[in-house]
Protein backbone atom coordinates (compact mmCIF):
# COMPACT_ATOMS: atom_id res chain seq x y z
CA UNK A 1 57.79 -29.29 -55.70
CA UNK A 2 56.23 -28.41 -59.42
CA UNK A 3 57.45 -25.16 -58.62
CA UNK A 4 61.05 -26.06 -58.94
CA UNK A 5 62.87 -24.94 -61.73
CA UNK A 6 63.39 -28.17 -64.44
CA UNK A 7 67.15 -28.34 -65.56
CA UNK A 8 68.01 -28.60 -69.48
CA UNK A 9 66.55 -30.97 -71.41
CA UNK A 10 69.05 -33.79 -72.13
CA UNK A 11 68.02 -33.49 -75.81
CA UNK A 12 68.97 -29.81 -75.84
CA UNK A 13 72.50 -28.59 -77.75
CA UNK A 14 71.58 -25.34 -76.46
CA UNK A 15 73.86 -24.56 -73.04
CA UNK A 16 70.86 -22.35 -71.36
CA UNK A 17 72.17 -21.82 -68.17
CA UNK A 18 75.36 -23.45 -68.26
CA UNK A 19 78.30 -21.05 -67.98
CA UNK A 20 79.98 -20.09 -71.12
CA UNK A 21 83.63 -21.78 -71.69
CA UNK A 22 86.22 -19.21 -70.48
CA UNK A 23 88.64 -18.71 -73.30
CA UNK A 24 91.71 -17.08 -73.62
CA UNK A 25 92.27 -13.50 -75.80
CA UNK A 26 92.68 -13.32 -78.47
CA UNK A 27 90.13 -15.85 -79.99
CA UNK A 28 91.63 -18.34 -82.58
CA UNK A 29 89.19 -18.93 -85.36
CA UNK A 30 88.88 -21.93 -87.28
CA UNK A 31 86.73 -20.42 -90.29
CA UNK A 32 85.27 -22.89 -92.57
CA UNK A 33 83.66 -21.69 -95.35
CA UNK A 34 86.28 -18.69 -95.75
CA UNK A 35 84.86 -17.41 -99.07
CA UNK A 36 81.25 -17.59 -98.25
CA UNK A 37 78.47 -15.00 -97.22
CA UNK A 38 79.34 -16.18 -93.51
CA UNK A 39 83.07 -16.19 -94.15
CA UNK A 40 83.22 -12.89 -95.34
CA UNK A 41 81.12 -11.49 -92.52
CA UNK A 42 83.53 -13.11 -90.22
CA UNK A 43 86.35 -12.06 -91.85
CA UNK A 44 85.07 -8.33 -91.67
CA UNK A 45 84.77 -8.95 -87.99
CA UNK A 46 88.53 -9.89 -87.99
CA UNK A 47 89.03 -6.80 -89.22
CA UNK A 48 87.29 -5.07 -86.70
CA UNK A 49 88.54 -6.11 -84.20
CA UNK A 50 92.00 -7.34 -85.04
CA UNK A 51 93.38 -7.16 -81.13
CA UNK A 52 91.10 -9.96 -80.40
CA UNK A 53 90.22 -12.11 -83.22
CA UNK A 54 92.66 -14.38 -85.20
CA UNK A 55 92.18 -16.83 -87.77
CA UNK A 56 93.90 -20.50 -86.82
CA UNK A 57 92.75 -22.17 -89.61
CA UNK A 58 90.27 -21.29 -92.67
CA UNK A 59 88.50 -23.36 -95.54
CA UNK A 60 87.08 -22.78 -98.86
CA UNK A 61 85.81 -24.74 -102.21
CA UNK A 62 87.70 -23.48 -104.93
CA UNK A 63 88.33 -19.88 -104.98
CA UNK A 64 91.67 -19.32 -103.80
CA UNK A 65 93.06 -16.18 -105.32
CA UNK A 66 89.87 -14.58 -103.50
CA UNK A 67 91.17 -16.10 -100.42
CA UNK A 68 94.87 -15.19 -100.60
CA UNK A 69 94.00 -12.29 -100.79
CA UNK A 70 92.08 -12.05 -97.91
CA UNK A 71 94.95 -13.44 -96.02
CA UNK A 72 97.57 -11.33 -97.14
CA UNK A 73 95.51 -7.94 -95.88
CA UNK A 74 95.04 -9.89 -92.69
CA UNK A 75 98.72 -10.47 -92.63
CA UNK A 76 99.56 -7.07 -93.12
CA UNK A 77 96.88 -6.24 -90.19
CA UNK A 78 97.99 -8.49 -87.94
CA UNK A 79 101.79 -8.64 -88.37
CA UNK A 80 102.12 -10.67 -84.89
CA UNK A 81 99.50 -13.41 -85.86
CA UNK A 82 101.02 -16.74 -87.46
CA UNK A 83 99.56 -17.46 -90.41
CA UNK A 84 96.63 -19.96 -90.61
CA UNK A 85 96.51 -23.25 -91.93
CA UNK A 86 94.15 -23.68 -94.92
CA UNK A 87 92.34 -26.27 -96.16
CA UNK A 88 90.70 -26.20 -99.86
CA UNK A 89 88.43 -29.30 -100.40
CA UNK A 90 88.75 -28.97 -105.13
CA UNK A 91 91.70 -30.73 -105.44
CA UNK A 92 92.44 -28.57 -108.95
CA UNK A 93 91.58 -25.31 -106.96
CA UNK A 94 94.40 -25.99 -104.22
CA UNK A 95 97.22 -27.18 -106.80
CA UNK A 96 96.18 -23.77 -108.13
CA UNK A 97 97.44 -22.60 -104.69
CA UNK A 98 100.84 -24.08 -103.90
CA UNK A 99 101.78 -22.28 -107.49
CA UNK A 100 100.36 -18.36 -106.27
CA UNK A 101 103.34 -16.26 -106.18
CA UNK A 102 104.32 -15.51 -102.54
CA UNK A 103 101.71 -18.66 -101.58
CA UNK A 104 102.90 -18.68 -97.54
CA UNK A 105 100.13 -21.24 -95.52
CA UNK A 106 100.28 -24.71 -95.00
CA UNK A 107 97.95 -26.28 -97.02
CA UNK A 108 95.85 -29.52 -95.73
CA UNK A 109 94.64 -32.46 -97.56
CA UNK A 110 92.18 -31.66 -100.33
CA UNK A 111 87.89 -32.75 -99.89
CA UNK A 112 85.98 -33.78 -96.51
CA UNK A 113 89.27 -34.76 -94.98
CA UNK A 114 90.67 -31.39 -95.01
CA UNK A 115 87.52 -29.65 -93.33
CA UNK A 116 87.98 -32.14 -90.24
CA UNK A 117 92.31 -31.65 -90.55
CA UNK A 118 91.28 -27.64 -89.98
CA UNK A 119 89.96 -28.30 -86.40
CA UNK A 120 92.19 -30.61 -85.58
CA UNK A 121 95.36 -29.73 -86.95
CA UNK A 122 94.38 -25.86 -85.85
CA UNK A 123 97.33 -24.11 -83.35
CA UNK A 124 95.28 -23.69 -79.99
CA UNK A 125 91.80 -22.66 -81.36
CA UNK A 126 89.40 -21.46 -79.77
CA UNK A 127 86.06 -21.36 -82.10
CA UNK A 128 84.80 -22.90 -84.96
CA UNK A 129 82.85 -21.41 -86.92
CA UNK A 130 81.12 -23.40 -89.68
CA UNK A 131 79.65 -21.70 -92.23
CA UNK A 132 79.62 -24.75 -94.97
CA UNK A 133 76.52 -25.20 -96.80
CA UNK A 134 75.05 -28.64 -96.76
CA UNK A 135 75.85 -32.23 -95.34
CA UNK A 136 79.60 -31.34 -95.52
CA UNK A 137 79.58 -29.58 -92.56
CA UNK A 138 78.53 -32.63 -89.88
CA UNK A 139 82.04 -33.88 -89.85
CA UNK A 140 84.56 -31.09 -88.79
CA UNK A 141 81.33 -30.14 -86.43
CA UNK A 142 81.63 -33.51 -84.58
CA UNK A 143 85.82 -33.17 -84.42
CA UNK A 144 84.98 -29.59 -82.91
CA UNK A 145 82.40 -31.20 -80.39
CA UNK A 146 85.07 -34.07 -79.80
CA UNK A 147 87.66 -31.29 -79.25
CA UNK A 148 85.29 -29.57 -76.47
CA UNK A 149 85.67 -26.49 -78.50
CA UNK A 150 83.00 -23.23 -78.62
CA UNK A 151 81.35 -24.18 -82.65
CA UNK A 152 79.15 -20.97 -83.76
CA UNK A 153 77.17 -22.72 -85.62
CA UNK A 154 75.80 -21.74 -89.24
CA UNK A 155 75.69 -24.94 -91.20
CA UNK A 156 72.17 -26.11 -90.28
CA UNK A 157 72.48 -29.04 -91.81
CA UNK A 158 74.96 -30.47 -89.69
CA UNK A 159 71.88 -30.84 -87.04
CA UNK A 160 69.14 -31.50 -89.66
CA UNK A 161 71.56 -34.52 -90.65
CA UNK A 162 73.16 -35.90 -87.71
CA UNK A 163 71.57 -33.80 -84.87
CA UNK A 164 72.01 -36.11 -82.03
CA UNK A 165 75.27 -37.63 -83.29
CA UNK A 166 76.08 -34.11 -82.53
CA UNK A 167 74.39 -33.55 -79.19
CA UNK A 168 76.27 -37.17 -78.19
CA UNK A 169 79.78 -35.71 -79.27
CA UNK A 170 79.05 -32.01 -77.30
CA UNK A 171 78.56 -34.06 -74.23
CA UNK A 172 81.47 -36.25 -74.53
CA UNK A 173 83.56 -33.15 -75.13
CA UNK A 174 82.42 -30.53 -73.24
CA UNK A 175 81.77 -28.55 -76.10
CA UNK A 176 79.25 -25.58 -76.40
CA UNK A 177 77.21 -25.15 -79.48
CA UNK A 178 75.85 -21.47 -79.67
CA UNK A 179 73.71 -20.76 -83.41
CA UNK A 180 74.66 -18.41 -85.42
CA UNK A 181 71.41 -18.76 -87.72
CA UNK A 182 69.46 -15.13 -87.29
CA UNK A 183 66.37 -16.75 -85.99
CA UNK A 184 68.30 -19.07 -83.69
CA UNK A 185 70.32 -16.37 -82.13
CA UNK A 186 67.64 -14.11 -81.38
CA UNK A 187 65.54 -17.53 -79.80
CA UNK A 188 68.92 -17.63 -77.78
CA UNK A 189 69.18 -14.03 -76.99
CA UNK A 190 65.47 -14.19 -75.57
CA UNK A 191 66.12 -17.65 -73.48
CA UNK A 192 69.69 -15.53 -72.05
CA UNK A 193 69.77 -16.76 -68.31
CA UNK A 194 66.13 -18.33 -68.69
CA UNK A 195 65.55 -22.35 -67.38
CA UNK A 196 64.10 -24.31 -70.31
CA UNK A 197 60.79 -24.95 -68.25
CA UNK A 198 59.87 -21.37 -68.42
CA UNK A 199 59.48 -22.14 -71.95
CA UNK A 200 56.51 -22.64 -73.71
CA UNK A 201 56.90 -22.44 -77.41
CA UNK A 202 59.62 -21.30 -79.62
CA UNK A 203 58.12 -18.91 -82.71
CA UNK A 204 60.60 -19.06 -86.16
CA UNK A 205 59.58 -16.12 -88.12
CA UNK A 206 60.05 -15.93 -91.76
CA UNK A 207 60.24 -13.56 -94.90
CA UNK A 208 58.36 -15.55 -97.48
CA UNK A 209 60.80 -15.39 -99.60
CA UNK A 210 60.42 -13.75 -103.51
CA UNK A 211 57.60 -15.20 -104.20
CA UNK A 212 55.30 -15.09 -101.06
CA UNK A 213 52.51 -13.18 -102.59
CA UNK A 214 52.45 -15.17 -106.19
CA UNK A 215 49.82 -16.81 -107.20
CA UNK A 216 50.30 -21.23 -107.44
CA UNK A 217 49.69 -21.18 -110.93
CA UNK A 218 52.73 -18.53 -111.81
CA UNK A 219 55.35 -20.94 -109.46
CA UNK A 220 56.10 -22.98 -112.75
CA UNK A 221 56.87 -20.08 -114.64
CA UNK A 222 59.60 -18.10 -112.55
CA UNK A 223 62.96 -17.86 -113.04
CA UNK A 224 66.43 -18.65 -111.58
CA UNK A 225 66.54 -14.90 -111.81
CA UNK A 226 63.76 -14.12 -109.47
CA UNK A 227 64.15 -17.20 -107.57
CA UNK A 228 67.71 -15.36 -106.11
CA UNK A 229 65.95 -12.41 -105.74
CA UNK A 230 65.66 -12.29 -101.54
CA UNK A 231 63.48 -9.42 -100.51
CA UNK A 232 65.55 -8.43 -97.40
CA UNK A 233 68.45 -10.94 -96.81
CA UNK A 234 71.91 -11.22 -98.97
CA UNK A 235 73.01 -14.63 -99.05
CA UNK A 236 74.75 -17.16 -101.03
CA UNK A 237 72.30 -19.24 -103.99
CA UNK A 238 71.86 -21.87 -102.24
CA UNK A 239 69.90 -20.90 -99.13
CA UNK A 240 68.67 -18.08 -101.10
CA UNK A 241 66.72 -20.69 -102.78
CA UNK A 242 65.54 -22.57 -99.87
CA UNK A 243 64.47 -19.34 -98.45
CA UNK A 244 62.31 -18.89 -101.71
CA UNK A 245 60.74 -22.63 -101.34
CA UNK A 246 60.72 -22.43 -97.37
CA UNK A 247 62.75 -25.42 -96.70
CA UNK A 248 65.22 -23.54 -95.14
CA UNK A 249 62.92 -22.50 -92.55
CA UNK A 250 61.43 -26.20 -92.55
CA UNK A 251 65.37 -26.90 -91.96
CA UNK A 252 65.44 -24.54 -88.90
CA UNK A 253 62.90 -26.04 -87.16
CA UNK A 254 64.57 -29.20 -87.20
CA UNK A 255 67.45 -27.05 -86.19
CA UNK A 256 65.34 -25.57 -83.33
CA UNK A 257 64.15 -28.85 -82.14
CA UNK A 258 67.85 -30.41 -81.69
CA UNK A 259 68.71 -26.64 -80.12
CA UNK A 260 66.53 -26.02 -77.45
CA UNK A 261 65.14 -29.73 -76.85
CA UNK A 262 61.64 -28.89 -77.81
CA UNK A 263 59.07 -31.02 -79.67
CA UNK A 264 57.86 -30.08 -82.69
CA UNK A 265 54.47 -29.29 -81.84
CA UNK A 266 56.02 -26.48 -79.71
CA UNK A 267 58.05 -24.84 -82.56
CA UNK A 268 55.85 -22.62 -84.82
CA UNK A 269 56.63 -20.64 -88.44
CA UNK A 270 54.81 -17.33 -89.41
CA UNK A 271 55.75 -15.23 -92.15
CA UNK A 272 57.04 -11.18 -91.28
CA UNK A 273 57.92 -9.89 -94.61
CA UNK A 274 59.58 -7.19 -93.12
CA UNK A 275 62.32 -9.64 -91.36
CA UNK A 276 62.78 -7.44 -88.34
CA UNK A 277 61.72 -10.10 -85.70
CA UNK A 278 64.08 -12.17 -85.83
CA UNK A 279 62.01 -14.81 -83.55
CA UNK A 280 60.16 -15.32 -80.57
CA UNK A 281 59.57 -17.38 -77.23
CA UNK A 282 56.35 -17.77 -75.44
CA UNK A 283 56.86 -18.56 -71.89
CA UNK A 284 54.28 -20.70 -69.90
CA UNK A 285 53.06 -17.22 -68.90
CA UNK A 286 51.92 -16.36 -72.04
CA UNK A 287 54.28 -13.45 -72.47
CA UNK A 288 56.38 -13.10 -75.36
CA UNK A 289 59.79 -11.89 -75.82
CA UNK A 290 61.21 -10.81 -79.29
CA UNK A 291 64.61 -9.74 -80.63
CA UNK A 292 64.61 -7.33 -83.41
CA UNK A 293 67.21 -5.68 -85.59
CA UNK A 294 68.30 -4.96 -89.19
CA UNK A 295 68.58 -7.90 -91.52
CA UNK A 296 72.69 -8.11 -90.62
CA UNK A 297 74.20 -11.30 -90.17
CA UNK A 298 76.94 -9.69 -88.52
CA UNK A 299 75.02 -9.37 -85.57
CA UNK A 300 74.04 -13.29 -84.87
CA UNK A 301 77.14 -14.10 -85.55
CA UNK A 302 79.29 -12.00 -83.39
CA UNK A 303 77.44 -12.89 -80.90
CA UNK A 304 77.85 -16.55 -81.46
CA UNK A 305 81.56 -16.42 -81.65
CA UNK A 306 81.98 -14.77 -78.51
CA UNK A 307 80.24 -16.79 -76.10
CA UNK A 308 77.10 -14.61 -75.97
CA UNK A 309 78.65 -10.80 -75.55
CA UNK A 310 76.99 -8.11 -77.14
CA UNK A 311 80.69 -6.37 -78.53
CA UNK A 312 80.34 -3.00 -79.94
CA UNK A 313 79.48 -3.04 -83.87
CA UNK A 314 78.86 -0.77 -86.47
CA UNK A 315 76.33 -1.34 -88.62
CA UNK A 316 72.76 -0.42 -89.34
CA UNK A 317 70.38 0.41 -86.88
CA UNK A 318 66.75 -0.16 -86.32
CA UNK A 319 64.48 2.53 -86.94
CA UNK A 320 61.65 2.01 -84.74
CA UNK A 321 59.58 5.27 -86.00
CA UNK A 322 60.51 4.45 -89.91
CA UNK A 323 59.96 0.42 -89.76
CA UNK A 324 56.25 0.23 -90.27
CA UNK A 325 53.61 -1.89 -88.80
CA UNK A 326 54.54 -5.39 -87.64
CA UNK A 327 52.76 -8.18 -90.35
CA UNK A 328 52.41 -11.62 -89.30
CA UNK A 329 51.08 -14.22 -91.29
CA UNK A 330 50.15 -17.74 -91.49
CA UNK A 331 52.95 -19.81 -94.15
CA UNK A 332 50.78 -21.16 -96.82
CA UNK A 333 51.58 -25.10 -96.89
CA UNK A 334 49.43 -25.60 -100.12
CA UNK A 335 52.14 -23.29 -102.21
CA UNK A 336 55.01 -23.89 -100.87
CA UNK A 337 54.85 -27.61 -99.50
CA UNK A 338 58.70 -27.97 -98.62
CA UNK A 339 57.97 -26.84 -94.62
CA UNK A 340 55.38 -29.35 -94.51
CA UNK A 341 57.99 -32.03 -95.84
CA UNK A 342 60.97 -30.72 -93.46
CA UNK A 343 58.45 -31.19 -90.61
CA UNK A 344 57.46 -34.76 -91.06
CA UNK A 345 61.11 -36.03 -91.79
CA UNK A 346 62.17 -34.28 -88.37
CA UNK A 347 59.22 -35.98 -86.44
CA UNK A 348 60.01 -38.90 -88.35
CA UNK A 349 63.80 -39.10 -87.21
CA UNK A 350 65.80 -41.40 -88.33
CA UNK A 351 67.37 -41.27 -91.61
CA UNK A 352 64.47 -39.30 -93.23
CA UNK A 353 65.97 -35.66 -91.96
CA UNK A 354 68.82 -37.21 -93.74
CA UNK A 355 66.84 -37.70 -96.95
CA UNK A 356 65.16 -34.39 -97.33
CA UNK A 357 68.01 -32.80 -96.84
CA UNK A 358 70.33 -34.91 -99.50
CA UNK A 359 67.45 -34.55 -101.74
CA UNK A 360 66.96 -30.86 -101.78
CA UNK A 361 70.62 -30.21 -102.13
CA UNK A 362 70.32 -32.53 -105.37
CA UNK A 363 67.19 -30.68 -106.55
CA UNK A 364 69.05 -26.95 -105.94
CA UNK A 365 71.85 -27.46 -107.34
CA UNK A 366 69.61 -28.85 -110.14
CA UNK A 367 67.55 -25.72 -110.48
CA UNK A 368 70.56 -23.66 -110.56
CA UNK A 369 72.20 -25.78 -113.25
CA UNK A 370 69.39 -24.64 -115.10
CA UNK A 371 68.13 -28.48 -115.16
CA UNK A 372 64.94 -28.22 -113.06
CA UNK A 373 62.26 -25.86 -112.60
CA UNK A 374 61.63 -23.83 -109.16
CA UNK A 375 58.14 -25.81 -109.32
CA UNK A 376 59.36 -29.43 -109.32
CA UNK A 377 61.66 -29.06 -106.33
CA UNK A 378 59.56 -30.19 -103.38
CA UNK A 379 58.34 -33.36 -106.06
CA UNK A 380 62.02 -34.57 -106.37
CA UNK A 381 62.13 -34.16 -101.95
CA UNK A 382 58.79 -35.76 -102.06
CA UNK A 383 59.28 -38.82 -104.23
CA UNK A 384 62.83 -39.37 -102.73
CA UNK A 385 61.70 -39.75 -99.27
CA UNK A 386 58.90 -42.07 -100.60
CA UNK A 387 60.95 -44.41 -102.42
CA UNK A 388 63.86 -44.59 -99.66
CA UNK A 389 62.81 -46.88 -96.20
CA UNK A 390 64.01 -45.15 -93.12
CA UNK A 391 66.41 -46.60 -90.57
CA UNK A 392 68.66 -45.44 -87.61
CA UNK A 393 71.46 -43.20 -87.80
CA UNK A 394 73.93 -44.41 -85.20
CA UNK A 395 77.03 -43.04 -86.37
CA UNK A 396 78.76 -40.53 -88.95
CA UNK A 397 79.00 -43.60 -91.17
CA UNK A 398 75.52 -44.45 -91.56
CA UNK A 399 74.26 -40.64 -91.86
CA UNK A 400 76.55 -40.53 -94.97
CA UNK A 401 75.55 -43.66 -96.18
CA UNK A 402 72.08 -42.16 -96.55
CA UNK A 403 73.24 -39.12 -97.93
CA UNK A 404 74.62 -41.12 -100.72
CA UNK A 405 71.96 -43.02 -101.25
CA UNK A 406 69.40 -40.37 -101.12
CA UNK A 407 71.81 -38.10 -103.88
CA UNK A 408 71.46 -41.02 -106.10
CA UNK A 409 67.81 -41.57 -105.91
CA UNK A 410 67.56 -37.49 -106.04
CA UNK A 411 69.43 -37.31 -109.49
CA UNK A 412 67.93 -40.16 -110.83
CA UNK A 413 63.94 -38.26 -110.69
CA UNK A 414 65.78 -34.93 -111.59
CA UNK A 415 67.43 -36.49 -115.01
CA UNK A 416 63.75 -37.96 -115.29
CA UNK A 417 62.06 -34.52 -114.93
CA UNK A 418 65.03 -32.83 -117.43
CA UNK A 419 64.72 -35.71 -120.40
CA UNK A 420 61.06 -34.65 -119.87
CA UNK A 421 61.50 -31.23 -120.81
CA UNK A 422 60.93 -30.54 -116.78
């Protein structure tokens, strides 16, 4: 009998072998994040392919000429598509709105409230795809679980934060939660039509960021300039920054874990500069399966949305004969300590995942304010998760709870480090 195959673990988002909802064509996208590195990139696959993508519903911060914009050339594209319903979360940014000449959508409420009023309130949709940054993102993922809908997933901190208050609402709903994360998709694209207990270990690979080479000593001394500086991936600032500290790929492993329903001595990091491997699964076999590709976003995503197709897409291809040899390397821990933390709040559980997270959002948005240094970012994380006791997270209420609290500690050490002179 121990050569039976095991069915999915019941802590695993990930559908493995579970068929992929059936939806109707075209798709109906509920976008949030509209003005975003992943909501342009989904955007331009609107545009691609405008018989059978639509936009229900779409979501950004504040920059809403940018997004009418947007929506008028997608009106103009798609004559036959109703327009979408938008929700802008700065409540100066969408009284800015309702006054643009020739201003057509119906506008939602304003902050959190609207994000979660975009699935909901959404004409027959059939996807969301959440490409918030940060803690924001947990709630309109949990209405999209609640809604059974498909959620292509790139707001990893909607797991990192409330990862099994997810997995809880997925089941109630019938939802399917496919990542949209580079290193996620290709550990998906490898486990395609695979049973979870052919699975060994799961192998997050990672560029090193700007600084992966640079001596400890010169850390304190870089600058917001070179911090944004990403070797091989455009992105927005503030992942751009994690990828520089390697949080966000201590982030993705909690990611993984809450994914694929592994434990986290079976998820590994190793650095590949040349971010062609996009990740990699070792089966109990010992083989290993990689996918590999240009650094395009486009990719991941697409995939994502549509339930696990490979649709046709232009773009950049890889060059086998021009990319080099293959480097792998071991993530040094002693530099760049922020993995090290993301992996002991994840085995902690709890509210500490909650913690880090809150914390390093504080301590970014810090750095980028010009108010801390690149150096004392993993401190502020360090000291926040010290001084805060861990408890349970049982429901969306008490995960935000933390995140309060853990935003108030955070600023409270970053004013500290800033009276200091950093």
């Amino acid at each position: 009998m121990d050569d039976e195959p095991q069915t999915t673990p019941a802590a695993a988002l990930y559908p493995f072998r579970r068929p992929r909802l059936t939806l109707s064509s075209p798709l109906r996208l509920v976008l949030l994040g509209a003005t975003g590195s992943i909501g342009r990139q989904t955007i331009d696959l609107v545009r691609r392919h405008p018989e059978r993508l639509e936009l229900a519903a779409v979501s950004c911060h504040g920059r809403v000429e940018e997004l009418a914009a947007v929506l008028a050339e997608l009106a103009a594209a798609q004559p036959w598509a109703p327009p979408p319903l938008v929700a802008i979360c700065d409540e100066n940014a969408r009284e800015r709105a309702a006054r643009l000449p020739g201003w057509g959508p119906r506008l939602l409420a304003a902050g959190p409230a609207g994000l979660v009023e975009a699935v909901t309130e959404a004409r027959a949709p059939s996807c969301v795809v959440n490409g918030l940054v940060g803690a924001a993102g947990l709630a309109p993922t949990l209405a999209a679980a609640e809604l059974g809908l498909r959620i292509a997933l790139a707001n990893k901190e909607a797991l990192v934060v409330g990862g099994q208050l997810v997995a809880a609402a997925v089941a109630r709903g019938g939802a399917e939660l496919l990542p949209v994360d580079s290193e996620h998709a290709a550990i998906a694209q490898c486990l395609s039509g695979r049973d979870p207990g052919e699975v060994a270990r799961l192998v997050l690979t990672a560029s090193g960021g700007p600084f992966r080479t640079t001596p400890a000593a010169d850390l304190g001394r870089v600058t917001l300039e070179q911090v944004l500086a990403h070797p091989t991936w455009r992105m927005g600032p503030k992942i751009t920054v994690d990828s520089a500290t390697l949080m966000n790929k201590g982030l993705e492993v909690i990611e993984a874990h809450h994914l694929f329903g592994l434990p986290y001595e079976r998820i590994d990091v190793v650095v590949h500069p040349g971010s062609i491997v996009h990740s990699l699964v070792e089966f109990v076999d010992g083989a290993l399966l990689a996918q590999l590709g240009t650094p395009d976003m486009r990719v991941p995503l697409q995939y994502a949305i549509v339930g696990e197709i490979h649709w046709p897409l232009d773009g950049g291809r890889l060059d086998l004969l021009r990319a080099g040899p293959l480097v792998f390397e071991a993530p040094d821990i002693a530099r760049f300590p922020c993995l090290h933390l993301a992996r002991q709040a994840g085995q902690a559980g709890g509210t500490a995942p909650v913690v880090l997270n809150a914390a390093n959002e504080v301590a970014v948005a810090a750095l980028l304010a010009g108010r801390l240094r690149f150096a004392d970012i993993p401190g502020v994380i360090a000291d926040t998760l010290a001084r805060l006791p861990r408890g349970p997270v049982p429901d969306l209420a008490a995960a935000l709870d933390a995140d309060a609290r853990a935003r108030t500690e955070a600023a409270v050490l970053v004013d500290a480090r800033d009276a200091g002179g950093h």
